[in-house]
Protein backbone atom coordinates (compact mmCIF):
# COMPACT_ATOMS: atom_id res chain seq x y z
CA UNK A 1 -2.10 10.26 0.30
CA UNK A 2 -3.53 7.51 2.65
CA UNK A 3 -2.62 3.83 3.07
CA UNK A 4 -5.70 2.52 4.89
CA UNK A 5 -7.66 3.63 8.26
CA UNK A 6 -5.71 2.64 11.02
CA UNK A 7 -7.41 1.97 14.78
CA UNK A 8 -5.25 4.47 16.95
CA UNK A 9 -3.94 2.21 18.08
CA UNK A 10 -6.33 -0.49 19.66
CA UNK A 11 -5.22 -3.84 19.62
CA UNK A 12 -8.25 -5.18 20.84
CA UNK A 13 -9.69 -4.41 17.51
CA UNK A 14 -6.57 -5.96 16.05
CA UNK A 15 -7.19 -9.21 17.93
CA UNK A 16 -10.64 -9.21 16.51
CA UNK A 17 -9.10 -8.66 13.23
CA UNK A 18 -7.20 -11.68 13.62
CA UNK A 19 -9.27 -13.73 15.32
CA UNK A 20 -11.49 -15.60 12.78
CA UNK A 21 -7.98 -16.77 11.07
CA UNK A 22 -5.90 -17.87 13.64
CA UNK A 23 -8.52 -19.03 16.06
CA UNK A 24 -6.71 -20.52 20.18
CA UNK A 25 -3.90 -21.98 18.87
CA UNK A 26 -2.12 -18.97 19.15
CA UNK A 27 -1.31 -19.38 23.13
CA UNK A 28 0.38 -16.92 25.59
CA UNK A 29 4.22 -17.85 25.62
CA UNK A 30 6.81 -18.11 28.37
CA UNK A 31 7.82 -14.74 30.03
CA UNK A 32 4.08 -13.40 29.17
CA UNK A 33 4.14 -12.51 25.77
CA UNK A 34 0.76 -12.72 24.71
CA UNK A 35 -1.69 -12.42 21.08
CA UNK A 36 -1.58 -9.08 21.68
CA UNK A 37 1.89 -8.34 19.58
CA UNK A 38 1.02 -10.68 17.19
CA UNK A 39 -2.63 -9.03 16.32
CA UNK A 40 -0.82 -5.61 16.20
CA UNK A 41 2.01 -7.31 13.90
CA UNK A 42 -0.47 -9.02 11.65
CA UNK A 43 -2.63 -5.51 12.21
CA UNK A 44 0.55 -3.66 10.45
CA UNK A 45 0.74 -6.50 7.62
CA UNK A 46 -2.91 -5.98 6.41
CA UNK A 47 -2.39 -2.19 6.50
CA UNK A 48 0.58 -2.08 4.59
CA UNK A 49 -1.16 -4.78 2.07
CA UNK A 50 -3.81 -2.41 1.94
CA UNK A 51 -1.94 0.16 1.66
CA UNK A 52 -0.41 -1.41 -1.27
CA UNK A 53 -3.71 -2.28 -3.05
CA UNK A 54 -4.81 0.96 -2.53
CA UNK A 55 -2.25 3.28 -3.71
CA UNK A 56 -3.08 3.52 -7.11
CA UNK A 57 -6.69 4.68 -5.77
CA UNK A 58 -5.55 7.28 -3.29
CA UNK A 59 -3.27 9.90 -4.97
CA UNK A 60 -5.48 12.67 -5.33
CA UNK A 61 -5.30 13.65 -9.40
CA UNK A 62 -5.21 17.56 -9.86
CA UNK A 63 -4.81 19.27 -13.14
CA UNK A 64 -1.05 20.06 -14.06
CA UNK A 65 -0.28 20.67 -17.14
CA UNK A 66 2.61 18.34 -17.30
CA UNK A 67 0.14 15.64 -18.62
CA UNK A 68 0.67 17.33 -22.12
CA UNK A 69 4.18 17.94 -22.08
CA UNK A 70 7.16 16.30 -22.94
CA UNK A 71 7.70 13.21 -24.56
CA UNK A 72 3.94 11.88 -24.32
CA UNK A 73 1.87 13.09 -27.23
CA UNK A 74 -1.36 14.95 -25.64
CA UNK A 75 -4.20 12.09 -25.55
CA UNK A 76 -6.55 13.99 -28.14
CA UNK A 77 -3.86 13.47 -30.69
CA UNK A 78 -3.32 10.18 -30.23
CA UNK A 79 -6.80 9.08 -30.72
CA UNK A 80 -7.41 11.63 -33.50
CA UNK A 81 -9.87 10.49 -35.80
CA UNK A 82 -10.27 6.77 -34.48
CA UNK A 83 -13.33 5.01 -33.53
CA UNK A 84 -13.04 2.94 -30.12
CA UNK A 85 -11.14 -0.37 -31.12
CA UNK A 86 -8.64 2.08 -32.88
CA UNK A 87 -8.47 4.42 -29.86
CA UNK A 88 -8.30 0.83 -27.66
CA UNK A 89 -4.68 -0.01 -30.09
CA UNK A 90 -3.63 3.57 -30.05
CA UNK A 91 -3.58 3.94 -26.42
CA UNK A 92 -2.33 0.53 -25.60
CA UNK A 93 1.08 1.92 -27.16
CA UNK A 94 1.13 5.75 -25.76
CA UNK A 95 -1.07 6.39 -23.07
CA UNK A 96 1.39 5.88 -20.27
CA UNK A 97 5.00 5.76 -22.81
CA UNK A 98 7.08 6.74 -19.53
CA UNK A 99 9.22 3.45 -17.93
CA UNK A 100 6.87 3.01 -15.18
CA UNK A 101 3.32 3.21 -16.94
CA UNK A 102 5.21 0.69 -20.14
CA UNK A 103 5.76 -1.97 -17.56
CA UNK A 104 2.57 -2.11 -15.98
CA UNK A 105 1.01 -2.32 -19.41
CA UNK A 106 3.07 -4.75 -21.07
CA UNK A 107 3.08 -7.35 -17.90
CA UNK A 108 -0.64 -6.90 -17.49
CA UNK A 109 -0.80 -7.49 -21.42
CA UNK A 110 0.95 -10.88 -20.93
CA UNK A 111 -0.14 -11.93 -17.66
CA UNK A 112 -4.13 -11.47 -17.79
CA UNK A 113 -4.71 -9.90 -21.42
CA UNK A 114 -8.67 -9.94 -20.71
CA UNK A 115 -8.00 -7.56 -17.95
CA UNK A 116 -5.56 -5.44 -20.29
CA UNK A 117 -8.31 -5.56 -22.83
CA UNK A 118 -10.89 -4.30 -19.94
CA UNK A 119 -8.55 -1.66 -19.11
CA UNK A 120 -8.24 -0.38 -22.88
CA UNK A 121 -11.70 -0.44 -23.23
CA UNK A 122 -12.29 1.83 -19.78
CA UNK A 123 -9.25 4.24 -20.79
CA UNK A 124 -10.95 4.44 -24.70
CA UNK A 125 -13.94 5.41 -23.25
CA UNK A 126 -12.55 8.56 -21.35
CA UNK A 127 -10.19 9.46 -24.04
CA UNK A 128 -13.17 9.63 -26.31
CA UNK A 129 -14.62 11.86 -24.31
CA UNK A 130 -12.44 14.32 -24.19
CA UNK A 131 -10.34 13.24 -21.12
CA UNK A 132 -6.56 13.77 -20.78
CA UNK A 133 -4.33 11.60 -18.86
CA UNK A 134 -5.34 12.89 -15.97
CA UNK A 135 -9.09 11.10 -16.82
CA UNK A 136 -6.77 8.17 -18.27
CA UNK A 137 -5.37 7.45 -14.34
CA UNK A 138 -8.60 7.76 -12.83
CA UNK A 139 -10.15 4.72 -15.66
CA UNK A 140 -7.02 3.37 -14.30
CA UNK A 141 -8.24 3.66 -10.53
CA UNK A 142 -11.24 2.46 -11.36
CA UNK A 143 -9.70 -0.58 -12.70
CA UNK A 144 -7.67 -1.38 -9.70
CA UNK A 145 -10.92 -1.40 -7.45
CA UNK A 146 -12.29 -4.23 -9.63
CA UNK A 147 -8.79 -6.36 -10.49
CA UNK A 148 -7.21 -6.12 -6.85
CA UNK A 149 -10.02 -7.60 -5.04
CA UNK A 150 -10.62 -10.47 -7.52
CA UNK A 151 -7.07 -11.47 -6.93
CA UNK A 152 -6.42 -11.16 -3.03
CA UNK A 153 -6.29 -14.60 -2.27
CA UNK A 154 -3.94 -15.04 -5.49
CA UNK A 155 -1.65 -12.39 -3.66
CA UNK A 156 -2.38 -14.32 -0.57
CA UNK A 157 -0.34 -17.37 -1.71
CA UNK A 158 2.94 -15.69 -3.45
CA UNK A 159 4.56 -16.14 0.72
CA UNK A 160 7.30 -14.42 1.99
CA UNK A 161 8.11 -12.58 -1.62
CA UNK A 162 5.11 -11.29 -1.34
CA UNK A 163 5.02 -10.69 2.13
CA UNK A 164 8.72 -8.91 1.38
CA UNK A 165 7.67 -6.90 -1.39
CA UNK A 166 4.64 -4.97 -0.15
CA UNK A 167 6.57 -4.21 3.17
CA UNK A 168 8.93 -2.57 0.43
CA UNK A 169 6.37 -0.35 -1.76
CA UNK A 170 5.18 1.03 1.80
CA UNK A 171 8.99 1.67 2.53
CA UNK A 172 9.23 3.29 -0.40
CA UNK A 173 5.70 5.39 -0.26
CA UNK A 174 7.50 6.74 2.68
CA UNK A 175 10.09 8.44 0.87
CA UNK A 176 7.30 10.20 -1.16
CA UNK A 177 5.77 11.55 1.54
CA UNK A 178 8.69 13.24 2.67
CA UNK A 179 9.82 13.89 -0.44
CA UNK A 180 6.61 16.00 -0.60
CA UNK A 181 6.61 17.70 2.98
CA UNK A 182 9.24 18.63 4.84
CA UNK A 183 11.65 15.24 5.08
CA UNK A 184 9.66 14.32 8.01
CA UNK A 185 5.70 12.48 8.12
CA UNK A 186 4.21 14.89 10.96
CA UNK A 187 0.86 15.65 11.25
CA UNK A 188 2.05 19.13 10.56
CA UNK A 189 3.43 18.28 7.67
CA UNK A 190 0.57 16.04 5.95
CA UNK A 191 -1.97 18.94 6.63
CA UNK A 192 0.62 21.39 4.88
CA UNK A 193 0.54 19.00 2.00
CA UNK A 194 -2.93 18.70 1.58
CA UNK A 195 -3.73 22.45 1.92
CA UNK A 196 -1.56 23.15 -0.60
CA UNK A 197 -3.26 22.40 -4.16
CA UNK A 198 -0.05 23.36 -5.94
CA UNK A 199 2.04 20.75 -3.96
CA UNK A 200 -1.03 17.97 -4.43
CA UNK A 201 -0.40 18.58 -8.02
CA UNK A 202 3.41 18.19 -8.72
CA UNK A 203 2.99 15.20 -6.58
CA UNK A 204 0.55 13.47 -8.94
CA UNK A 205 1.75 14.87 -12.36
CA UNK A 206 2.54 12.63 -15.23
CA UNK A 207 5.85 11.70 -14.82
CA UNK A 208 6.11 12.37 -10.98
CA UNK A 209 7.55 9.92 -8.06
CA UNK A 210 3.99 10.17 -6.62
CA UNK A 211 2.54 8.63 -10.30
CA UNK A 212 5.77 6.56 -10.76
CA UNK A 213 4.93 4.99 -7.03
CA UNK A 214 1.09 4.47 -8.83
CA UNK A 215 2.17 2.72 -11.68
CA UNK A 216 4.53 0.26 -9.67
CA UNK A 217 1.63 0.01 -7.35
CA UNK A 218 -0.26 -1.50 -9.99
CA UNK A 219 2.34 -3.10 -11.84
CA UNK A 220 2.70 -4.82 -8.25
CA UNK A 221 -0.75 -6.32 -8.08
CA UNK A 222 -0.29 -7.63 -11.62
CA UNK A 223 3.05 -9.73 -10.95
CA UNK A 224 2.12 -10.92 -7.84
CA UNK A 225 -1.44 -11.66 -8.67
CA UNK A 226 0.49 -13.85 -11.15
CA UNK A 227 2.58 -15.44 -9.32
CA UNK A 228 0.14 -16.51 -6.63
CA UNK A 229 -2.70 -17.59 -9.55
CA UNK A 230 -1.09 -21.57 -9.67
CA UNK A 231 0.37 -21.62 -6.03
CA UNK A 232 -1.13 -23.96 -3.34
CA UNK A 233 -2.82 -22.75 -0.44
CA UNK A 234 -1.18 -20.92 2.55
CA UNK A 235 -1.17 -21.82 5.97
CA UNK A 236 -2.39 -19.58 7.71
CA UNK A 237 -2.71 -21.42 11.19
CA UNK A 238 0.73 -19.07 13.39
CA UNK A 239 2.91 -21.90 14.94
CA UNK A 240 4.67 -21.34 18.09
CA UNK A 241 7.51 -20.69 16.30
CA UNK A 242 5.96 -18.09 14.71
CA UNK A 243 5.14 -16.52 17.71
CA UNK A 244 8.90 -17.01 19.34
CA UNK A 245 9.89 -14.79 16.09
CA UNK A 246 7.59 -12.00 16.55
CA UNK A 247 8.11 -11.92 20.16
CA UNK A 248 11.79 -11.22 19.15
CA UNK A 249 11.04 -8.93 16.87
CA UNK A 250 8.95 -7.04 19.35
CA UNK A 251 11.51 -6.73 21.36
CA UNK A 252 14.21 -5.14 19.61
CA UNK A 253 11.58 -2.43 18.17
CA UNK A 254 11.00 -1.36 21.65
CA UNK A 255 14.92 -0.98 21.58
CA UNK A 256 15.19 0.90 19.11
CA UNK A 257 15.91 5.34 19.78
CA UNK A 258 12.44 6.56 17.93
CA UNK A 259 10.47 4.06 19.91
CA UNK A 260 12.01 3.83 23.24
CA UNK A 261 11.90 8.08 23.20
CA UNK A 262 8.19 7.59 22.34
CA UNK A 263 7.61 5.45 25.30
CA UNK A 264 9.50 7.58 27.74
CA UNK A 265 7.82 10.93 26.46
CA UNK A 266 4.20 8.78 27.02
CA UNK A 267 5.07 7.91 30.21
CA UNK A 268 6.55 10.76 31.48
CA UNK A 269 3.19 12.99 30.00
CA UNK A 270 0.93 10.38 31.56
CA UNK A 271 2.63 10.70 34.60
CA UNK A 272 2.22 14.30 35.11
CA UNK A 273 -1.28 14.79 32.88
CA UNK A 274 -2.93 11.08 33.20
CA UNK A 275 -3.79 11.49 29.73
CA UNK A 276 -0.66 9.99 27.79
CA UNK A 277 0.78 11.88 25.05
CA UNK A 278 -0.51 15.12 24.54
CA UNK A 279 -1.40 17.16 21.42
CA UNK A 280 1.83 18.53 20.69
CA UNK A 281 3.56 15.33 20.97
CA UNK A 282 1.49 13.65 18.51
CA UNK A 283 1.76 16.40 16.36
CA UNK A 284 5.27 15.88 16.32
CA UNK A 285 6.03 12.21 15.63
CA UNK A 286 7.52 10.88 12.42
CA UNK A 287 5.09 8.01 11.38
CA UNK A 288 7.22 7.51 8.35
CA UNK A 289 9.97 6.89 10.76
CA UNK A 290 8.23 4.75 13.22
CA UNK A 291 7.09 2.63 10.38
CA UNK A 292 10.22 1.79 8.90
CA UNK A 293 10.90 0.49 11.82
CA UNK A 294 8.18 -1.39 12.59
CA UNK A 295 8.60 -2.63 8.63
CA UNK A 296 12.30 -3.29 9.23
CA UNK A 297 11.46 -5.85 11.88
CA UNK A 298 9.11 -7.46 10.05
CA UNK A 299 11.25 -7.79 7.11
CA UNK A 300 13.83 -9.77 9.56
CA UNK A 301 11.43 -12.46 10.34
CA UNK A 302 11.82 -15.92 9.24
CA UNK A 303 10.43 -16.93 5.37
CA UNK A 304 7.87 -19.27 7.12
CA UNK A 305 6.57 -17.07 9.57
CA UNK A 306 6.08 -14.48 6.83
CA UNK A 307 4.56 -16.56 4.62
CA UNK A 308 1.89 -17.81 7.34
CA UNK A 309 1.64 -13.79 8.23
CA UNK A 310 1.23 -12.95 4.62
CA UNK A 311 -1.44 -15.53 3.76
CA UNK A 312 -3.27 -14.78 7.20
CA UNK A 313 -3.07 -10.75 6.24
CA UNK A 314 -4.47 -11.20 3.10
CA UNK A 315 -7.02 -13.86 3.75
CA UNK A 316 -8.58 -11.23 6.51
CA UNK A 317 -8.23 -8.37 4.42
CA UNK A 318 -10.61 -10.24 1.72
CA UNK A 319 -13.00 -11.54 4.64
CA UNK A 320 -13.20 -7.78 5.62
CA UNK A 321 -13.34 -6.44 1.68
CA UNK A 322 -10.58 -4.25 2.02
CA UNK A 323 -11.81 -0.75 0.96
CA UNK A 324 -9.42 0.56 -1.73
């Protein structure tokens, strides 16, 4: 599971990122802080947006026969017999009945009900043709790439909730990653997850935290998408006090045990090597760790500087068509 391409690193193409937006009122500060934090801060905000929007696109969905077990009826009886408007009604009542997959349908039902109808109609058409609901979540996929898009700028205006909330789901995604590996987010660990088709598969099952995480994903998209629909535009221009906060907040990450050990095992590698941290390092770092912190810092900053961060993030990530 991926939450968007990241750079390695390069904050140079982070300031382009965040250039267009925020154009040279963004000044270097007193004691020679310059745009450079705030293009990798604003760099992590559009990644974990993006890695919001495109969670329920990424989880990779592998046959498991969980999908016909339990308390959800198997998808070829619950279109038995119907044409497509009666397979549209059917399914809009039992092809997700778990907690998670209920509330994304009935808030997308009474938030945009032409987009619930769309989705009916795309999740009709693959029952009818013999998919389960394994076919069901990718018609579901494929109507996240359409709806998320549509509504970035929507998304764009819902502020510091917003802002608050996404930072959260990636939080969250965290856990599921280690819940699937080995409690820590190594590079080790990821490939061991992907080689494995049997793990791929009880993390995407019906039912699953990796499919629960999907369906709030998307039940996500819909509330905010609502909630940003009437709201007046952001501002998106940082103010100096903007940058005072991140400066801050830059700060006391570098202060913090999993970054300052990061630092000194970079230095001390570059020192002896001149090539910074080698293979085995790398290999060995927690990026589930590292971001939480990174997304605990951002999380601390003040409501107006996240809500200028937010609408900046998601104004660039709709410049740049996000890929989902």
């Amino acid at each position: 599971m991926s939450f968007g391409k990241q750079s390695g690193g390069d904050t140079g193409s982070l300031r382009q990122l965040v250039q267009p937006a925020s154009p040279a009122k963004v000044t270097k500060a007193s004691g020679g802080f310059d745009a450079a934090f705030i293009a990798l801060a604003l760099g992590v905000v559009v990644l974990s947006a993006g890695g919001a929007i495109a969670a329920p696109s990424v989880i990779s969905w592998a046959q498991s026969d969980v999908f016909g077990s339990g308390a959800a009826r198997p998808i070829e009886s619950v279109i038995a017999g119907l044409d497509r408007d009666g397979a549209k009604a059917a399914l809009a009542r039992e092809a997700f009945p778990d907690k998670a997959g209920r509330a994304f349908m009935t808030s997308l039902a009474a938030k945009f009900p032409g987009d619930h109808d769309k989705l009916l109609g795309l999740l009709a058409d693959s029952a009818l043709k013999g998919g389960d609901r394994d076919g069901l979540m990718l018609a579901v996929n494929e109507w996240t790439v359409d709806f998320a898009p549509r509504n970035l700028a929507a998304i764009g205006r819902t502020g510091a909730e917003g802002f608050d909330q996404t930072l959260t789901f990636v939080s969250d995604a965290f856990g599921v990653l280690e819940d699937a590996g080995d409690g820590r987010c190594t590079a080790a660990s990821m490939e061991k997850l992907v080689s494995d088709p049997q793990a791929l598969a009880g993390l995407s099952a019906y039912g699953s935290k990796g499919y629960n995480l999907n369906m709030r994903a998307n039940r996500m998209l819909v509330d905010l998408s609502a909630a940003g629909s009437h709201a007046p535009e952001p501002d998106t221009m940082l103010r100096p006090e903007d940058e005072q906060a991140l400066q801050s907040a830059f700060m006391s990450m570098m202060q913090d045990p999993q970054v300052m050990s990061l630092m000194q095992m970079s230095m001390s590698q570059m020192s002896s090597s001149g090539q910074g941290i080698q293979s085995d390092t790398a290999a060995n770092l927690d990026i589930c760790a590292l971001g939480r912190t990174a997304i605990g810092k951002l999380k601390g900053l003040p409501s107006g500087t996240k809500s200028r961060l937010w609408g900046m993030a998601l104004s660039q990530a709709k410049s740049l068509k996000l890929s989902l």
